[in-house]
Protein backbone atom coordinates (compact mmCIF):
# COMPACT_ATOMS: atom_id res chain seq x y z
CA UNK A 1 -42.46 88.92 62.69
CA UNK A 2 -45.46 86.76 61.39
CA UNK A 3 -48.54 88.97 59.91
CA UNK A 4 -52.30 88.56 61.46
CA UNK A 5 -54.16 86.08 59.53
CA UNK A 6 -57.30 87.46 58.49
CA UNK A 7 -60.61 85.18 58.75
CA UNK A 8 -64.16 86.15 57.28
CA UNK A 9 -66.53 84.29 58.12
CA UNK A 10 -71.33 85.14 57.53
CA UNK A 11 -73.32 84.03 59.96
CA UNK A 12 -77.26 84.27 60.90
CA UNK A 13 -78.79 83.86 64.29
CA UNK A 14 -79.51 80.06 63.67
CA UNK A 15 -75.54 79.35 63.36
CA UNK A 16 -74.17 81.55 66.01
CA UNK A 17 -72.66 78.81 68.16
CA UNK A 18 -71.87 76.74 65.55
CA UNK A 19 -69.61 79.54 64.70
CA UNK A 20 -68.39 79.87 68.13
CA UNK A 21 -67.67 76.47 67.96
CA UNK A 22 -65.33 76.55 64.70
CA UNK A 23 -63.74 79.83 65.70
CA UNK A 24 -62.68 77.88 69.16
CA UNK A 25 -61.27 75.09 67.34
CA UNK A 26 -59.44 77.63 64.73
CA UNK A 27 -57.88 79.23 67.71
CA UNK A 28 -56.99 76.33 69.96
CA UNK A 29 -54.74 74.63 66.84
CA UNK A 30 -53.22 77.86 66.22
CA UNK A 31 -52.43 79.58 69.68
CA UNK A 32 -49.28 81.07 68.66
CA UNK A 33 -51.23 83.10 65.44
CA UNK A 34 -53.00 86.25 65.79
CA UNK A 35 -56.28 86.63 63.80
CA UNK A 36 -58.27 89.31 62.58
CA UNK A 37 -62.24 87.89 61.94
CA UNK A 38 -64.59 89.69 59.94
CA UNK A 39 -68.02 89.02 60.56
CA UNK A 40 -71.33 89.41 58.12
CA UNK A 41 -74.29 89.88 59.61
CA UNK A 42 -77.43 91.18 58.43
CA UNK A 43 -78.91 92.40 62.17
CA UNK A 44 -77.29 90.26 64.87
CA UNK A 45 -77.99 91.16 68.57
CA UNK A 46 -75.39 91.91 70.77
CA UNK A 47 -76.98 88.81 72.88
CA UNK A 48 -76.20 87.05 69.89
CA UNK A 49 -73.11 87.56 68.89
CA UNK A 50 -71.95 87.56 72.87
CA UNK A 51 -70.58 84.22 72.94
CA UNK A 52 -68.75 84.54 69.74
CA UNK A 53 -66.74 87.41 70.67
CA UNK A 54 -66.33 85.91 73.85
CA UNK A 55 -64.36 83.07 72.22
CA UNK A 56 -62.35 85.60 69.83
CA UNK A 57 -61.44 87.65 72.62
CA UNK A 58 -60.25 84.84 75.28
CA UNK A 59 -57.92 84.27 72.95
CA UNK A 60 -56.80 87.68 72.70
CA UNK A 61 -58.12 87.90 68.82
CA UNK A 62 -60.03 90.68 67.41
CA UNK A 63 -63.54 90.54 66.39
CA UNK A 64 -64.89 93.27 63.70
CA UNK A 65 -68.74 93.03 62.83
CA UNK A 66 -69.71 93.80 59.45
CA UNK A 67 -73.36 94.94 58.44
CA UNK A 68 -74.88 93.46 55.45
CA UNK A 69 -77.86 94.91 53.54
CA UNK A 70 -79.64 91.89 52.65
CA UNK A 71 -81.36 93.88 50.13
CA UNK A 72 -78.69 93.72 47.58
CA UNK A 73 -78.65 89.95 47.37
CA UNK A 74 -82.67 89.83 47.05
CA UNK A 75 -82.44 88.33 43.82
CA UNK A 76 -80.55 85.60 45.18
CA UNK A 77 -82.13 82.00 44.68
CA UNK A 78 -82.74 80.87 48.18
CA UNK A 79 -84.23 77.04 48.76
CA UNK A 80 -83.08 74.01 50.61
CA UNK A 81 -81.37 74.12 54.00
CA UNK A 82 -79.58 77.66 53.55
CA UNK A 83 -80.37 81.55 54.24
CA UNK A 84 -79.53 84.46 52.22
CA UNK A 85 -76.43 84.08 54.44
CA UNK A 86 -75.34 82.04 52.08
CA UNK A 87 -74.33 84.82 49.85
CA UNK A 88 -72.84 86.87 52.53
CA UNK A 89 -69.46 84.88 50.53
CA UNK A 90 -70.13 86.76 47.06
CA UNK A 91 -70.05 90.39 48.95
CA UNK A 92 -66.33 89.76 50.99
CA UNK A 93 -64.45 91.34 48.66
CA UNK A 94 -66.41 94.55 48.67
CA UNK A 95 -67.13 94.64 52.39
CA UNK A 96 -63.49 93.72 53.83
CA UNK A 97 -61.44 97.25 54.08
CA UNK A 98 -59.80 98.10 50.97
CA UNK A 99 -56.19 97.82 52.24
CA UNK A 100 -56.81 94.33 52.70
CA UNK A 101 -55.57 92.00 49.83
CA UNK A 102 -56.16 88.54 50.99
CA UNK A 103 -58.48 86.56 53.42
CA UNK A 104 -59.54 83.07 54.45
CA UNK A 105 -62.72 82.59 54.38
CA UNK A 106 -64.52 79.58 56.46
CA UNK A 107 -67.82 78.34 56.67
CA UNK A 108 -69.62 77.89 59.89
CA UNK A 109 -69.86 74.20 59.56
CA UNK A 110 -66.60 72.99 59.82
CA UNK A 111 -64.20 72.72 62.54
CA UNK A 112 -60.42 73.90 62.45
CA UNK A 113 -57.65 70.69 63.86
CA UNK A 114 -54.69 71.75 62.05
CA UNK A 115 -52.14 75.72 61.81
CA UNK A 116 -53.30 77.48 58.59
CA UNK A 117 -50.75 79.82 57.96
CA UNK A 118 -49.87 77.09 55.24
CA UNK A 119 -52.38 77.93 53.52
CA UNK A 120 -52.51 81.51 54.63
CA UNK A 121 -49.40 81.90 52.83
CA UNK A 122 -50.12 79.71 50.21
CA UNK A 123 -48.51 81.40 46.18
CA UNK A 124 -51.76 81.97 44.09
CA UNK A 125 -49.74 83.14 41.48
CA UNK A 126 -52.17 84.29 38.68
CA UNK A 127 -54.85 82.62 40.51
CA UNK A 128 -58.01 84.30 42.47
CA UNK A 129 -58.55 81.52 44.66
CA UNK A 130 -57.45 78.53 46.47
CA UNK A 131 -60.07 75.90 47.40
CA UNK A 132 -60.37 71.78 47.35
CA UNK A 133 -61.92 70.06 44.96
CA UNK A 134 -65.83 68.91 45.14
CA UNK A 135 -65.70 66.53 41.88
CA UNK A 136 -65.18 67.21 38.14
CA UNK A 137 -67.83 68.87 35.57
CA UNK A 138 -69.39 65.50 34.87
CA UNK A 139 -71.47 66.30 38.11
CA UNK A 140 -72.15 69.37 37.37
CA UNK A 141 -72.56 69.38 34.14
CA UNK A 142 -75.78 72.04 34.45
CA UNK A 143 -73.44 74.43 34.88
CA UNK A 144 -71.88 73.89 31.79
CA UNK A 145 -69.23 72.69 32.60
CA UNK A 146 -66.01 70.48 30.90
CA UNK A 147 -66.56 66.97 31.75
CA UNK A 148 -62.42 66.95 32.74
CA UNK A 149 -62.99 70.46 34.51
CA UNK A 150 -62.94 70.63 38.75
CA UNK A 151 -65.37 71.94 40.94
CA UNK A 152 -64.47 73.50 44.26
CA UNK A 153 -66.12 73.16 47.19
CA UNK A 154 -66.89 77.04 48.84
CA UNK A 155 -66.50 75.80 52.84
CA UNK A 156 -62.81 76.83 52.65
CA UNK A 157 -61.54 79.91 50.52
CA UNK A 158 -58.20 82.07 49.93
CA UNK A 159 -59.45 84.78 48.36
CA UNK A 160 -57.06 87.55 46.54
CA UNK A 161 -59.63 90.25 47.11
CA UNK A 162 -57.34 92.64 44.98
CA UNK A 163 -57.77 90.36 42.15
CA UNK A 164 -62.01 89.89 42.97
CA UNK A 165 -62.11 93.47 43.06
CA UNK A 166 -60.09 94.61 40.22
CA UNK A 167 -62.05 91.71 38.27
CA UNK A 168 -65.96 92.56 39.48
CA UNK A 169 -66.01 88.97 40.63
CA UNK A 170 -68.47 89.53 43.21
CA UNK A 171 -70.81 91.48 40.05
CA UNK A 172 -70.35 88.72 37.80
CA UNK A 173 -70.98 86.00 40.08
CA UNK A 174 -74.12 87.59 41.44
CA UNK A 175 -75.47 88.29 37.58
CA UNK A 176 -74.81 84.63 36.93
CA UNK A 177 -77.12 83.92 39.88
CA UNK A 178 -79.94 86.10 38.35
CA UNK A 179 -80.05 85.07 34.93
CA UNK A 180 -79.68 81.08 35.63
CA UNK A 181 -82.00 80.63 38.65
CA UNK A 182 -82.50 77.50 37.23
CA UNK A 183 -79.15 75.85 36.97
CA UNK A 184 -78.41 76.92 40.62
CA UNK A 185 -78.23 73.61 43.01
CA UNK A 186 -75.56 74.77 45.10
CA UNK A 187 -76.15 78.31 45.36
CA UNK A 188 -73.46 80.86 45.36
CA UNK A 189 -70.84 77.87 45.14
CA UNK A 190 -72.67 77.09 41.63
CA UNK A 191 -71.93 81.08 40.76
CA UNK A 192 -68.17 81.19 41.69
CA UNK A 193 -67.21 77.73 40.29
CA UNK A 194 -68.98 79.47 36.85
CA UNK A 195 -67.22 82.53 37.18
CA UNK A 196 -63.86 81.54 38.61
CA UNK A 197 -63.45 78.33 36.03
CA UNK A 198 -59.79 78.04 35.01
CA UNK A 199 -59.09 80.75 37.57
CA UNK A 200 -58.72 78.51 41.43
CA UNK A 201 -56.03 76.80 42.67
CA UNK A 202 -56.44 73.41 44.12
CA UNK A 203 -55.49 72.54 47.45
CA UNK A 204 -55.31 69.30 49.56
CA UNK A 205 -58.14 67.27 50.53
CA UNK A 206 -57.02 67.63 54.16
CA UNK A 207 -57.50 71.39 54.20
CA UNK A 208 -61.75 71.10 53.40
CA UNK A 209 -61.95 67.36 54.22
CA UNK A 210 -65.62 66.39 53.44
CA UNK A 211 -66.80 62.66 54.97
CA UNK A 212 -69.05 61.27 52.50
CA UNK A 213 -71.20 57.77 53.47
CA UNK A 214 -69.44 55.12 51.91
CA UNK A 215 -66.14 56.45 52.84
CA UNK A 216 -64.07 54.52 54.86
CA UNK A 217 -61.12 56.75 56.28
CA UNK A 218 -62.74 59.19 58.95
CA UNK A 219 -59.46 60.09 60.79
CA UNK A 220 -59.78 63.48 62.08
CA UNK A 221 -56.73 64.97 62.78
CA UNK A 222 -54.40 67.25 61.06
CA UNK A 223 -57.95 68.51 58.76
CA UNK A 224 -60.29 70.98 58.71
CA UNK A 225 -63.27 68.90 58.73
CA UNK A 226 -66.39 70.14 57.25
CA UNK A 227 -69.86 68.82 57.91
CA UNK A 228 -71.72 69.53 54.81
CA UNK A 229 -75.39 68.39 53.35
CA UNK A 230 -77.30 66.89 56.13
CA UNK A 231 -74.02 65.02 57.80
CA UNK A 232 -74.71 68.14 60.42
CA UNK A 233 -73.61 66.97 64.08
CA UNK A 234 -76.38 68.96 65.37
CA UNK A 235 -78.74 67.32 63.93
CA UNK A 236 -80.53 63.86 65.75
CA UNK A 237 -80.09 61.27 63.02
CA UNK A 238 -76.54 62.48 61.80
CA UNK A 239 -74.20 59.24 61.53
CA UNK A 240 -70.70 61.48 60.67
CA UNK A 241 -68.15 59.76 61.98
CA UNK A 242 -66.85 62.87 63.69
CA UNK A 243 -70.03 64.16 65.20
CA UNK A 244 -68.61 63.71 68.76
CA UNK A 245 -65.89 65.97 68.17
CA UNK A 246 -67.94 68.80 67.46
CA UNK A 247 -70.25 68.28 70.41
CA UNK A 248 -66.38 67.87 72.26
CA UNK A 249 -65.22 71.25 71.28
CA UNK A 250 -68.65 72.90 71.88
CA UNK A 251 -68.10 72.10 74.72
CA UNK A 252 -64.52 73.22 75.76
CA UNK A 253 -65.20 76.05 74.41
CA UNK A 254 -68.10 76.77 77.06
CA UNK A 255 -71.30 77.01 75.02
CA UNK A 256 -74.54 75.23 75.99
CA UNK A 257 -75.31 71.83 74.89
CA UNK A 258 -76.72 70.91 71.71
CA UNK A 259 -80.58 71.00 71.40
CA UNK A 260 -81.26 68.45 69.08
CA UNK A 261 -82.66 69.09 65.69
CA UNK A 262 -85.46 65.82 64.45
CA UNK A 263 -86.17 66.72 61.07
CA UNK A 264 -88.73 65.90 59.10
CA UNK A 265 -90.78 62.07 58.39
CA UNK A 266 -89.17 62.05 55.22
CA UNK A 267 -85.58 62.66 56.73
CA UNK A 268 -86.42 60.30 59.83
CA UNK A 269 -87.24 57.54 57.71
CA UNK A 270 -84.56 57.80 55.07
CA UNK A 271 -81.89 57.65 58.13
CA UNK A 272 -83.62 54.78 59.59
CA UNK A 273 -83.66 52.92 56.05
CA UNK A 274 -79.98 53.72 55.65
CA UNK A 275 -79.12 52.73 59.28
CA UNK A 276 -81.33 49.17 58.43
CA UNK A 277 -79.19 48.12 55.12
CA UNK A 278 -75.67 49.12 56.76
């Protein structure tokens, strides 16, 4: 007999049915898995998180919500297009019931087109995480990082929470946030690539597949595709290649259409510039 897969997953009000959205697509590609999904919160509605548990339980899934006291992560830098949310990621570890010793962990912004109990099941040997690589240390070399030495990409984790635990990951991570607020460009992704350097196992491209412009191959299928930065297919002026298959699986899945997002003048006209010299 398979086990449950166990998904964790933060959300805030402004990304409920985007989450609704990826936890659809999860389930759809993987109809003969059961899943457990953990949900952070910090003060969702029951309005609000109605058509997310609608989607885990038409699939006959189970939905546990999780309370987070934002409080504890006040510290946190937060700037750019992200909430304290964000660092909903750092906390799994010490949230998720103790008897729990793994979980995959998935951002909002992505969508799920391939079975995961590859990756479910994946050995992490003396590693404490799985993720796919986001470029090498010359590109972040604020960090401090090795010029030869990877940098993972947080959208798509396998966490050994018995290792995080037993090593204060979550702590050190969190400290590293404090005392370098300015060496932080990528939030708690910056913290765990820090603390977890020499310590992750690399997956596949396919399994955290980010489009980049420039980037020829945008063939969908078989990936978990993640729409990071400002490629958001919710947004007006996105040009991701794949933005029509999230607006498809919104709307199997039975959630309202998308209200477009127009951003700022300074967003408008760099899209229009880049649409101009293509």
């Amino acid at each position: 007999m398979k086990s449950q897969i166990s998904i964790c997953c933060a959300v805030d009000v402004s990304y409920t049915f985007h989450l609704a959205t990826m936890l659809f697509s999860l389930f759809h590609h993987n109809q003969d898995e059961e899943f457990e999904i953990y949900l952070l919160h910090s003060g969702l509605s029951s309005q609000e998180v109605a058509p997310i548990n609608r989607i885990v339980t038409s699939f006959s899934n189970r939905l546990h919500l999780i309370l987070v006291d934002d409080q504890v992560l006040k510290k946190a830098p937060v700037f750019g297009h992200i909430s304290i949310a964000t660092y909903f990621r750092l906390m799994v570890p010490n949230l998720l019931p103790k008897g729990l010793s793994r979980v995959l962990y998935l951002d909002s912004d992505i969508l799920v087109l391939v079975k995961v109990r590859r990756i479910w099941e994946l050995e992490l040997g003396d590693h404490l995480l799985a993720a796919v690589k986001d470029g090498e240390g010359t590109l972040y070399n604020y960090l401090g990082l090795r010029e030869d030495e990877p940098y993972f990409n947080a959208g798509v984790l396998v966490i050994d929470l018995e290792g995080w635990r037993n090593e204060a990951i979550a702590e050190k991570a969190y400290k590293f946030l404090v005392d370098n607020p300015e060496k932080i460009k990528y939030w708690d992704q910056d913290a765990l690539n820090f603390v977890l350097r020499d310590r992750w196992k690399e997956m596949e491209s396919e399994w955290n597949f980010i489009w980049r412009e420039g980037l020829r191959e945008a063939n969908s299928l078989g990936r978990i595709i993640h729409f990071i930065g400002e490629h958001k297919p919710w947004n007006y002026y996105c040009n991701h290649p794949m933005k029509g298959l999230y607006h498809s699986y919104r709307k199997k899945a039975g959630l309202p259409p998308i209200k477009f997002v127009q951003e700022s003048l300074t967003f408008r006209t760099k899209a229009f510039l880049k649409n101009l010299i293509k």
